[in-house]
N, C-alpha and C. Protein backbone atom coordinates (compact mmCIF):
# COMPACT_ATOMS: atom_id res chain seq x y z
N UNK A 1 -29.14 4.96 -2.15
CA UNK A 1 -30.37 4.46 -2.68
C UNK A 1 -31.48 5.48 -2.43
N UNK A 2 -32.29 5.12 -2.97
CA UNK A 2 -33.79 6.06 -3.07
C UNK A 2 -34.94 5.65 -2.72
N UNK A 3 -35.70 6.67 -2.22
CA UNK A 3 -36.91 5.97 -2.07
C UNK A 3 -38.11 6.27 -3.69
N UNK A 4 -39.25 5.86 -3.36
CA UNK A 4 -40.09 6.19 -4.63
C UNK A 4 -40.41 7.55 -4.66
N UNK A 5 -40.06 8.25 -4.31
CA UNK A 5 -40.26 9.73 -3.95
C UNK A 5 -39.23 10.53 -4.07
N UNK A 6 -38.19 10.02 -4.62
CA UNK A 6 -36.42 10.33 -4.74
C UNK A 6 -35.40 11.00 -3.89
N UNK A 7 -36.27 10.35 -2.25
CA UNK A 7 -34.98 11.01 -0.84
C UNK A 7 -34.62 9.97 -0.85
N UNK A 8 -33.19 10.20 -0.94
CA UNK A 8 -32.19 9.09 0.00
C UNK A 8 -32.48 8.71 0.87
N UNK A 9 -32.16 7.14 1.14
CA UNK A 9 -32.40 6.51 2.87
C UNK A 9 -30.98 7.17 3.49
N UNK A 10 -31.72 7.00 4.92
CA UNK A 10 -30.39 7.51 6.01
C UNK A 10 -28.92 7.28 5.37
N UNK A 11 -28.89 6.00 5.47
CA UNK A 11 -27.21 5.16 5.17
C UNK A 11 -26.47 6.45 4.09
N UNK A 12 -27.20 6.18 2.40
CA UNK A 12 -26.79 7.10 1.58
C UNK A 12 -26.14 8.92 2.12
N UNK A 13 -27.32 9.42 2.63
CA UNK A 13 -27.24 10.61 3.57
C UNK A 13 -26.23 10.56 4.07
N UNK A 14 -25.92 9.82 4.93
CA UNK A 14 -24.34 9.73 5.65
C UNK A 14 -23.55 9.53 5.14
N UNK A 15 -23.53 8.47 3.81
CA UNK A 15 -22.14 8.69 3.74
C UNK A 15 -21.91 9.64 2.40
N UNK A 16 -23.05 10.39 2.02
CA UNK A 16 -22.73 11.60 1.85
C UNK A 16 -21.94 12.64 1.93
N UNK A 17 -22.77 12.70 3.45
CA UNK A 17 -22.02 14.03 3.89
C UNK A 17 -20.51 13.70 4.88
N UNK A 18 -20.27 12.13 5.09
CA UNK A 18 -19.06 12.17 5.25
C UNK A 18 -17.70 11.80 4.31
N UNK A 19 -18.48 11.92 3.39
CA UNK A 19 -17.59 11.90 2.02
C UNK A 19 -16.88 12.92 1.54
N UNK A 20 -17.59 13.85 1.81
CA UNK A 20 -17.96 15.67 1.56
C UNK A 20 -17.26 16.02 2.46
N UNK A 21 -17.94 16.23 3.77
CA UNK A 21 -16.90 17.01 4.99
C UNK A 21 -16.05 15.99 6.36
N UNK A 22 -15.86 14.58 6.16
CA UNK A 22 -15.06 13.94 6.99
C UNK A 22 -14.05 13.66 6.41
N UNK A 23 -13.70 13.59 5.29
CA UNK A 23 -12.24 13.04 4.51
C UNK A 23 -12.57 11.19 4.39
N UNK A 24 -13.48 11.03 4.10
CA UNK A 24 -14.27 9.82 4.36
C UNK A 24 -14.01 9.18 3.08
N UNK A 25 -14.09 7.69 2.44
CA UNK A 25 -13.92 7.36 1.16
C UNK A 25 -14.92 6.31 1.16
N UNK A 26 -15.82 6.01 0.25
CA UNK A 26 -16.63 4.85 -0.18
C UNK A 26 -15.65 3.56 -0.51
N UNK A 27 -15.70 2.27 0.12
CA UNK A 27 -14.95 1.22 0.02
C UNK A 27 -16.31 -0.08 -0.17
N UNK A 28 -15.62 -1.13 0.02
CA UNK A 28 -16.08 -2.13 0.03
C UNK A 28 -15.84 -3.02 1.03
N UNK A 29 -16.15 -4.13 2.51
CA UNK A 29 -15.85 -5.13 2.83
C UNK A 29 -16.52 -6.11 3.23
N UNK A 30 -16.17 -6.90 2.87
CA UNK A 30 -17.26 -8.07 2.33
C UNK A 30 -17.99 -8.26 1.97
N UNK A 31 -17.93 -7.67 0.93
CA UNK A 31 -18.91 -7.48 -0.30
C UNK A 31 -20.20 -6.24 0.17
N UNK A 32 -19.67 -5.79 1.30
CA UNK A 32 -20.94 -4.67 1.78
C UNK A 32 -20.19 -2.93 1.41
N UNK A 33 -20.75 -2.09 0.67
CA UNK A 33 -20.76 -1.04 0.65
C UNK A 33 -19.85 -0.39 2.20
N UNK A 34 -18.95 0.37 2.16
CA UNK A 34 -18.89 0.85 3.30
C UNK A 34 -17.81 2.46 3.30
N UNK A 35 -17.61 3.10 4.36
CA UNK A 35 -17.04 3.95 4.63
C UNK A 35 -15.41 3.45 4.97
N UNK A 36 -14.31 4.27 4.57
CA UNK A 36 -13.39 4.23 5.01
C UNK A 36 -12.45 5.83 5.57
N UNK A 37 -11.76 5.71 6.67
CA UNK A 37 -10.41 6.70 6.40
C UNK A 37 -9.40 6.60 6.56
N UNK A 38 -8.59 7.06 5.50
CA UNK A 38 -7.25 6.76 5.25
C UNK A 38 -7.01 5.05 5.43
N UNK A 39 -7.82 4.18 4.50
CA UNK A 39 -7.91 2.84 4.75
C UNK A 39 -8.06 2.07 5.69
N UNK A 40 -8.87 2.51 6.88
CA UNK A 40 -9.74 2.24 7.75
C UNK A 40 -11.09 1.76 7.48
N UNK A 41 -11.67 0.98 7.62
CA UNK A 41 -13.16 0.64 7.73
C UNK A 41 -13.34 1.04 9.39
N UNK A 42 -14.73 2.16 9.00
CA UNK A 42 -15.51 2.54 10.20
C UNK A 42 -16.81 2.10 10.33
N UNK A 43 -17.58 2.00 8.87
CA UNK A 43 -19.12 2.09 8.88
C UNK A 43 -19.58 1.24 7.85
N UNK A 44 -20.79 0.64 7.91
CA UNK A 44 -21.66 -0.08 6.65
C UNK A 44 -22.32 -0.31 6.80
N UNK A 45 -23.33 -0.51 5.77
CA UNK A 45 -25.22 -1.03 6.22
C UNK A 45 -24.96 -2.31 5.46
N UNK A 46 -25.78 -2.99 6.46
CA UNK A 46 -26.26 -4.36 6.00
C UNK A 46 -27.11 -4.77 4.54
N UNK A 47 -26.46 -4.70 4.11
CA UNK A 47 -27.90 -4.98 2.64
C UNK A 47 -29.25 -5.35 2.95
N UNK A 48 -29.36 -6.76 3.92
CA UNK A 48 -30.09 -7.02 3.71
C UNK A 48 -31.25 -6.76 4.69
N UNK A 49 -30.54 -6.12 5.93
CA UNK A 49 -31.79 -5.74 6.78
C UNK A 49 -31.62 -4.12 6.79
N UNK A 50 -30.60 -3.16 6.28
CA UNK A 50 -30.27 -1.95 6.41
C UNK A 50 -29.82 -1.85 7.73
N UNK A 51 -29.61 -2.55 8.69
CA UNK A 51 -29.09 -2.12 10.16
C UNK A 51 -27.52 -1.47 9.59
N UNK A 52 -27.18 0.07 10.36
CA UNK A 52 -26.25 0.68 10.30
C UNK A 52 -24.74 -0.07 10.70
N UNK A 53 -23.56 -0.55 10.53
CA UNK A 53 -22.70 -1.36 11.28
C UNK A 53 -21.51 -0.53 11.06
N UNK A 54 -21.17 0.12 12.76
CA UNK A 54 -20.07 0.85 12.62
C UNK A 54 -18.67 0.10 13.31
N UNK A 55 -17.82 0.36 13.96
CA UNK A 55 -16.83 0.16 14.24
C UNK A 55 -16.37 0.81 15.44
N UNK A 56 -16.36 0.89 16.72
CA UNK A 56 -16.26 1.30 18.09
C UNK A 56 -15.22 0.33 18.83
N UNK A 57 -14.48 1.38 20.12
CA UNK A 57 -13.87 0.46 21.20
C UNK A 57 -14.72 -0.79 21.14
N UNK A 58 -14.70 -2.11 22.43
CA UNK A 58 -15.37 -2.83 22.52
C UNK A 58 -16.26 -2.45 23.72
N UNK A 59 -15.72 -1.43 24.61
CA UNK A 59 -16.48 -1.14 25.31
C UNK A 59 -18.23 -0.21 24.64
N UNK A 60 -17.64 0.39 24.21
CA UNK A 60 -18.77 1.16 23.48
C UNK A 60 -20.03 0.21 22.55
N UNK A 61 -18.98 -0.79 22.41
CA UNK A 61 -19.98 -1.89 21.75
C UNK A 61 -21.06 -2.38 22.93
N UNK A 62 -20.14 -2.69 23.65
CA UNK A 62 -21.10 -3.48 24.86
C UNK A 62 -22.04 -2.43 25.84
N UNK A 63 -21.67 -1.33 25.71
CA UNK A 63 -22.53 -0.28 26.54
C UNK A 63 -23.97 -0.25 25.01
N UNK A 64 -23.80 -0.05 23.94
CA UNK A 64 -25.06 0.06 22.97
C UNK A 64 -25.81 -1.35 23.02
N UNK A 65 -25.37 -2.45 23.05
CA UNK A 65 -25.92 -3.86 22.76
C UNK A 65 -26.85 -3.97 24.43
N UNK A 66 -25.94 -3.46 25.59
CA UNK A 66 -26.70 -3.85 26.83
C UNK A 66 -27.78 -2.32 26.89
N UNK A 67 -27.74 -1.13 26.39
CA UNK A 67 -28.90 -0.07 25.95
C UNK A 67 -30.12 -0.73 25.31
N UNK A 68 -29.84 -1.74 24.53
CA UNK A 68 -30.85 -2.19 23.02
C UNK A 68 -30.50 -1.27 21.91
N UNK A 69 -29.64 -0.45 21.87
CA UNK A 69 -29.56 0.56 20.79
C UNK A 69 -28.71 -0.29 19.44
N UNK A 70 -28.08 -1.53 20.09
CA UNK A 70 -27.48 -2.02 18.77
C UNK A 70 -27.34 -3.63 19.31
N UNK A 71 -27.00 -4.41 18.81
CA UNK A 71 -26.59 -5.78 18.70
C UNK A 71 -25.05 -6.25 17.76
N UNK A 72 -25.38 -7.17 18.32
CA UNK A 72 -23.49 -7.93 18.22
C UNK A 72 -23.87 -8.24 16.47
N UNK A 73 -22.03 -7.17 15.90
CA UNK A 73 -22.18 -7.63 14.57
C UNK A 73 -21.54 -9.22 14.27
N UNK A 74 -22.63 -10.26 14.11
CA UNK A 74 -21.91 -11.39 13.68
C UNK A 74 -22.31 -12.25 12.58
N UNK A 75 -21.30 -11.36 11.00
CA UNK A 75 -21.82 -12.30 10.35
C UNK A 75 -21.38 -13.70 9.91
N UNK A 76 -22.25 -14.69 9.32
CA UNK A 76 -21.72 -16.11 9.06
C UNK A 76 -21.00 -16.61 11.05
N UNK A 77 -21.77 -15.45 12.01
CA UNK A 77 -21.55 -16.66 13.10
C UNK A 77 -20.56 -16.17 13.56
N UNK A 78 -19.68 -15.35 13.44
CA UNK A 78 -18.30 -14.91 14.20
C UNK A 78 -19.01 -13.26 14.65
N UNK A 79 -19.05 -13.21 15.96
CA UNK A 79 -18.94 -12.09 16.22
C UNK A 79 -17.86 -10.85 16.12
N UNK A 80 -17.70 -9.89 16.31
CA UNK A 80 -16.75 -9.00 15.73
C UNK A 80 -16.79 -7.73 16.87
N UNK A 81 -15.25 -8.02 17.90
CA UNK A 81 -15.74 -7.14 19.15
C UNK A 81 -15.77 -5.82 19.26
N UNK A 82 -15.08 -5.02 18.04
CA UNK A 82 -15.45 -3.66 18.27
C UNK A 82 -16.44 -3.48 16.87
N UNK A 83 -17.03 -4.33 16.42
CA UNK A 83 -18.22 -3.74 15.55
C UNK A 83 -19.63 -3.86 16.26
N UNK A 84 -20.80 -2.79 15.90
CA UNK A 84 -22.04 -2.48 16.55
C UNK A 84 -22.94 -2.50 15.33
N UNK A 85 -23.91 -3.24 15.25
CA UNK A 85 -25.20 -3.41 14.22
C UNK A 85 -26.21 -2.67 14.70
N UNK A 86 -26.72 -1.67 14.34
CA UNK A 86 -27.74 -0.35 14.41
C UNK A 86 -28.88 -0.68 13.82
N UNK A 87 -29.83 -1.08 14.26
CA UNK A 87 -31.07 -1.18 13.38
C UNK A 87 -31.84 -0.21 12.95
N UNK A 88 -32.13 0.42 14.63
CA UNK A 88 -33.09 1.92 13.95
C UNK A 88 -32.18 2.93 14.14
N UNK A 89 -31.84 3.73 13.17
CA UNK A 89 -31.60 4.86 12.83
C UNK A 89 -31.73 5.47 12.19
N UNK A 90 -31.55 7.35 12.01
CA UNK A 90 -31.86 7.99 11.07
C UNK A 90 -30.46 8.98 10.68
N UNK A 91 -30.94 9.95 10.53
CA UNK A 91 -29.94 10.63 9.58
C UNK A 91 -29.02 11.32 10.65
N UNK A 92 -30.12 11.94 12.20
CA UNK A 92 -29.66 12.33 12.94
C UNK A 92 -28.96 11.13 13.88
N UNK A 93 -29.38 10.61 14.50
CA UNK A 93 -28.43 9.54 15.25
C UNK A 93 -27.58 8.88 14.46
N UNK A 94 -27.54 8.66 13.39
CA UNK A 94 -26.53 7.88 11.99
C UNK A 94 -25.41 9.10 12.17
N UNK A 95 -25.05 9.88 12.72
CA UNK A 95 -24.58 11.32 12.40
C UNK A 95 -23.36 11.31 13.68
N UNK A 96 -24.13 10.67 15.17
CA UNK A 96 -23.37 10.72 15.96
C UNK A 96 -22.27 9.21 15.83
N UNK A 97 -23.26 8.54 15.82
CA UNK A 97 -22.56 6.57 15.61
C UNK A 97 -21.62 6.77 14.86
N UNK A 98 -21.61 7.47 13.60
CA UNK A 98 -20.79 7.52 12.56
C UNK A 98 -19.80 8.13 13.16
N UNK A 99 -19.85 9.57 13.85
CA UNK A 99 -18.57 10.05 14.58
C UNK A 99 -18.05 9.55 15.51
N UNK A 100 -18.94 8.81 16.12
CA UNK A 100 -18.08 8.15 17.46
C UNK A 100 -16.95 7.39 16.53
N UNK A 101 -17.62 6.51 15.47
CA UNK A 101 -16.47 5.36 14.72
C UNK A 101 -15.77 6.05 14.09
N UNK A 102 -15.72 7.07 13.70
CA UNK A 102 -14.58 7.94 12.74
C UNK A 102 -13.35 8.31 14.08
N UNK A 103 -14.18 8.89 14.99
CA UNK A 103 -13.07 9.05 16.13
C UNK A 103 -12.26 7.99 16.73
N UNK A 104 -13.10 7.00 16.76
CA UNK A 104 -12.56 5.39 16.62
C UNK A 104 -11.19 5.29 16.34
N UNK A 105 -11.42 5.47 14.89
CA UNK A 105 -10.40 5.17 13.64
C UNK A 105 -9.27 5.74 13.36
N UNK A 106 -9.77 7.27 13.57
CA UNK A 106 -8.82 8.58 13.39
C UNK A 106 -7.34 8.06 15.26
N UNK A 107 -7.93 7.39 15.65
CA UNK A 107 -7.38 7.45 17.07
C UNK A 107 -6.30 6.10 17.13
N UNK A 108 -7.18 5.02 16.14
CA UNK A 108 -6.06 4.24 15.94
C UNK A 108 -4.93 4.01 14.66
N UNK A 109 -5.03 5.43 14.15
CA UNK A 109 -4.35 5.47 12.88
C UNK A 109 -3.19 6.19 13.48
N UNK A 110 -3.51 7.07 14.62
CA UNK A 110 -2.29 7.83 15.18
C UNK A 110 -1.39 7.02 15.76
């Protein structure tokens, strides 16, 4: 997406450039835009508030949620223990979150 000025918001940016240089694929789950690899879901923004939502151990979840850096992804009420809801981020911290969850992924595909 765009702004009125025609830069991409963060989210777009990322999955940009991990489309480009992570081996990354644009998917869909639950009805939200998201990142995949090799049919993995790692990453997605929330439509409706843009909070970043990646995919981490559960520990890593619970070390960002007890930081304030993220909160428990739970939508329709079910929490989800290795997903992390990112509110503020940008292109640069969207950059690391995103790799931590790609490393995530890449780790449980092996």
């Amino acid at each position: 997406m765009k702004d009125k000025v025609g830069k991409k918001d963060p989210y777009t940016q990322l999955t940009d450039y991990f489309m480009a240089n992570c081996d990354a694929e644009e998917g869909t789950m639950m009805g939200f835009k998201c990142l995949r690899y090799k049919g993995q879901f790692f990453a997605s923004q929330e439509p409706k508030t843009g909070a970043l939502i990646i995919k981490v151990p559960q520990a890593a979840v619970t070390e960002l949620i007890n930081s304030g850096a993220a909160s428990p992804f739970s939508p329709n009420g079910r929490t989800f223990k290795e997903w992390a809801s990112i509110k503020d981020f940008d292109e640069s911290s969207g950059k690391l979150y995103l790799n931590m969850a790609l490393a995530f992924v890449k780790l449980k595909k092996q």
